[in-house]
Each structure stands twice: as structure tokens, then as C-alpha cells.
Protein backbone atom coordinates (compact mmCIF):
# COMPACT_ATOMS: atom_id res chain seq x y z
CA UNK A 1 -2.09 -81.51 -2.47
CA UNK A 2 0.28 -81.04 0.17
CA UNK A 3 2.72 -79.30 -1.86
CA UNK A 4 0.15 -77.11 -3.53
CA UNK A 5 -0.48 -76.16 0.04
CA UNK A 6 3.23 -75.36 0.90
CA UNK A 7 3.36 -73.34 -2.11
CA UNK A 8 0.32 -71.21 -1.75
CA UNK A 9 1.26 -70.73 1.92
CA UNK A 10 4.65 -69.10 1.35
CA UNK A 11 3.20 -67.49 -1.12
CA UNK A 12 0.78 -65.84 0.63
CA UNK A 13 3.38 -65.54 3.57
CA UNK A 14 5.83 -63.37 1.39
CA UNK A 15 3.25 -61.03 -0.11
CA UNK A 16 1.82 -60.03 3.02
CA UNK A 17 5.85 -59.09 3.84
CA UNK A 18 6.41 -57.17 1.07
CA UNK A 19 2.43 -55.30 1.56
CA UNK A 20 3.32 -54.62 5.13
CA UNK A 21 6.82 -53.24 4.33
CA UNK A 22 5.08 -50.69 2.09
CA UNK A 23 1.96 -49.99 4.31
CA UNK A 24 4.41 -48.89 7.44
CA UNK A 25 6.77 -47.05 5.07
CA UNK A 26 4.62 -45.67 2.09
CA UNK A 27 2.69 -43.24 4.55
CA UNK A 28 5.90 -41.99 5.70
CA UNK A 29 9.12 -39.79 4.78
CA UNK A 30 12.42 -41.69 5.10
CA UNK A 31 15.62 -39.87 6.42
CA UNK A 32 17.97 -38.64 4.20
CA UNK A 33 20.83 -40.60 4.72
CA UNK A 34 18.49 -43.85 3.71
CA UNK A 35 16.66 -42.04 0.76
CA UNK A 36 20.52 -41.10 -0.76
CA UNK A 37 21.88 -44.44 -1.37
CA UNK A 38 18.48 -46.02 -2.16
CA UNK A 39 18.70 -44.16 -5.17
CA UNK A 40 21.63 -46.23 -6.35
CA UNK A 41 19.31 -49.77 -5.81
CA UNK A 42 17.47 -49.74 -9.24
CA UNK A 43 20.45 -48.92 -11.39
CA UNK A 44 22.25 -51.15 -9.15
CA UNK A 45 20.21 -54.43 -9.56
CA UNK A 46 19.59 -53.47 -13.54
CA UNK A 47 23.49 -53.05 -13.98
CA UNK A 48 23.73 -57.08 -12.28
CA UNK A 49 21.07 -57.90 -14.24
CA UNK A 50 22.52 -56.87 -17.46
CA UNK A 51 26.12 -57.68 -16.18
CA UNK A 52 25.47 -61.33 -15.67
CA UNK A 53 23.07 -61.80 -18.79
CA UNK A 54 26.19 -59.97 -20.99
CA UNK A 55 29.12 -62.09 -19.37
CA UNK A 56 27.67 -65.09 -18.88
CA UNK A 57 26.09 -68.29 -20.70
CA UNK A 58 25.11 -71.36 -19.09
CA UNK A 59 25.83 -70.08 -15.77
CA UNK A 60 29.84 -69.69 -17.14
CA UNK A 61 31.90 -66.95 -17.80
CA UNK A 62 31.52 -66.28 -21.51
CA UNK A 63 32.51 -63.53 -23.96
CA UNK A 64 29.93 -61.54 -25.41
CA UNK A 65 28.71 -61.58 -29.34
CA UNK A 66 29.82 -58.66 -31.64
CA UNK A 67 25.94 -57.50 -31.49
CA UNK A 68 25.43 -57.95 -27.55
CA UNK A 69 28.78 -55.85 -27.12
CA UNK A 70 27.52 -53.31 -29.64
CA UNK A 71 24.13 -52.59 -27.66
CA UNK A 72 25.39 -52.83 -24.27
CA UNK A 73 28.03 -50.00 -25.45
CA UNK A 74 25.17 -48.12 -26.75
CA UNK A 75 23.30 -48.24 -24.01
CA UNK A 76 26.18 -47.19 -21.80
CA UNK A 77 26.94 -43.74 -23.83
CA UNK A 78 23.27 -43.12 -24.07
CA UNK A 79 22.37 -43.10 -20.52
CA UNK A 80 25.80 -41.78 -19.52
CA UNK A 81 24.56 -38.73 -21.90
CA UNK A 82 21.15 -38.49 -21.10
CA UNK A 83 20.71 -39.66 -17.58
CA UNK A 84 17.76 -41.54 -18.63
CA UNK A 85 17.91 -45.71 -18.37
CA UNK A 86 14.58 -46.02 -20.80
CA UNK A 87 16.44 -43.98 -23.20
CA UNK A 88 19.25 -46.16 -23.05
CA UNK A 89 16.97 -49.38 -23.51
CA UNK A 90 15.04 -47.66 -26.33
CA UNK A 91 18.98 -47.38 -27.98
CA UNK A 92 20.23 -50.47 -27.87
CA UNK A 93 17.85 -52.68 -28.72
CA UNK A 94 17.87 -51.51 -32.13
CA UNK A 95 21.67 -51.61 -32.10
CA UNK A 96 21.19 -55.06 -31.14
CA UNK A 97 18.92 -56.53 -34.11
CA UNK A 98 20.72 -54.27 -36.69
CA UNK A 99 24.17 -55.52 -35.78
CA UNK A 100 22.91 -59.02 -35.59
CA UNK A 101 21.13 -59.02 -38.43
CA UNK A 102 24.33 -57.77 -40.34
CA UNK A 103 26.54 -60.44 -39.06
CA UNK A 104 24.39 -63.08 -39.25
């Protein structure tokens, strides 16, 4: 019970952080020079994201499959052409079953 407690608590604790965060600064315009580089966070995190899912296995450094390589590639020229990250999702996963399901 007492752990259900603990866990419900933080829980609780960290969403009313994150609410208030966006109450105070949701109503309000931020300053350039904090809007320009916050542009960068969401590509940012995705690029980690996809960085250490590609390069890693097991929490190791590990080479990436043919098919893996293939999509993140894909998925690299199409948003470096387009601009647009969903396009570049909408890409390579089909890169990534076609090429796996010819090597396989």
C-alpha cells in the first residue's frame, strides 16, 4: 500500500509541474532568443531517439541491419528534401519492411 502511495504521490507531484509550467507560459509570448533554439528541441530529442535505437542493442554499441540502415537513410534524404519529419517517417517505414522482407 505504501508503495502504491509513493507512486501515486510523485505522480501526481510531477504532473502538477509540468501543468503549471504550461499554465504560466502558455498565456504568454516567449523572447526571441528562447523561442530560436527551442525550435531545435523536437528534432533534437527525435534524432537521440532514433540515434540510440539505430546504434545500439542491448544497451551496446551495435551495427545496424541492411534494412534499419536502408530506412534511416531514407528518412534522412526525405526530410533533408522536404523539411517535413512525418514525411520522412511515412518514407522509411516502408523502406524498412520491403528491404527486410527481401533479405529475410
Amino acid at each position: 500500500m505504501t508503495a502504491w502511495l509513493v507512486i501515486v504521490a510523485v505522480g501526481l507531484g510531477t504532473y502538477a509541474f509540468r501543468a503549471t509550467a504550461f499554465a504560466v507560459v502558455g498565456s504568454r509570448s516567449l523572447p526571441t532568443w528562447t523561442e530560436r533554439p527551442l525550435a531545435y528541441v523536437g528534432p533534437a530529442a527525435l534524432g537521440a531517439l532514433v540515434g540510440a535505437m539505430l546504434l545500439t542493442s542491448n544497451g551496446r554499441p551495435d551495427v545496424p541491419g541492411l534494412a534499419e540502415a536502408a530506412a534511416a537513410a531514407a528518412a534522412f534524404v526525405t526530410v533533408h528534401r522536404t523539411g517535413n519529419i512525418a514525411r520522412g517517417i511515412l518514407v522509411a517505414f516502408p523502406v524498412l519492411w520491403l528491404v527486410a522482407g527481401l533479405t529475410s
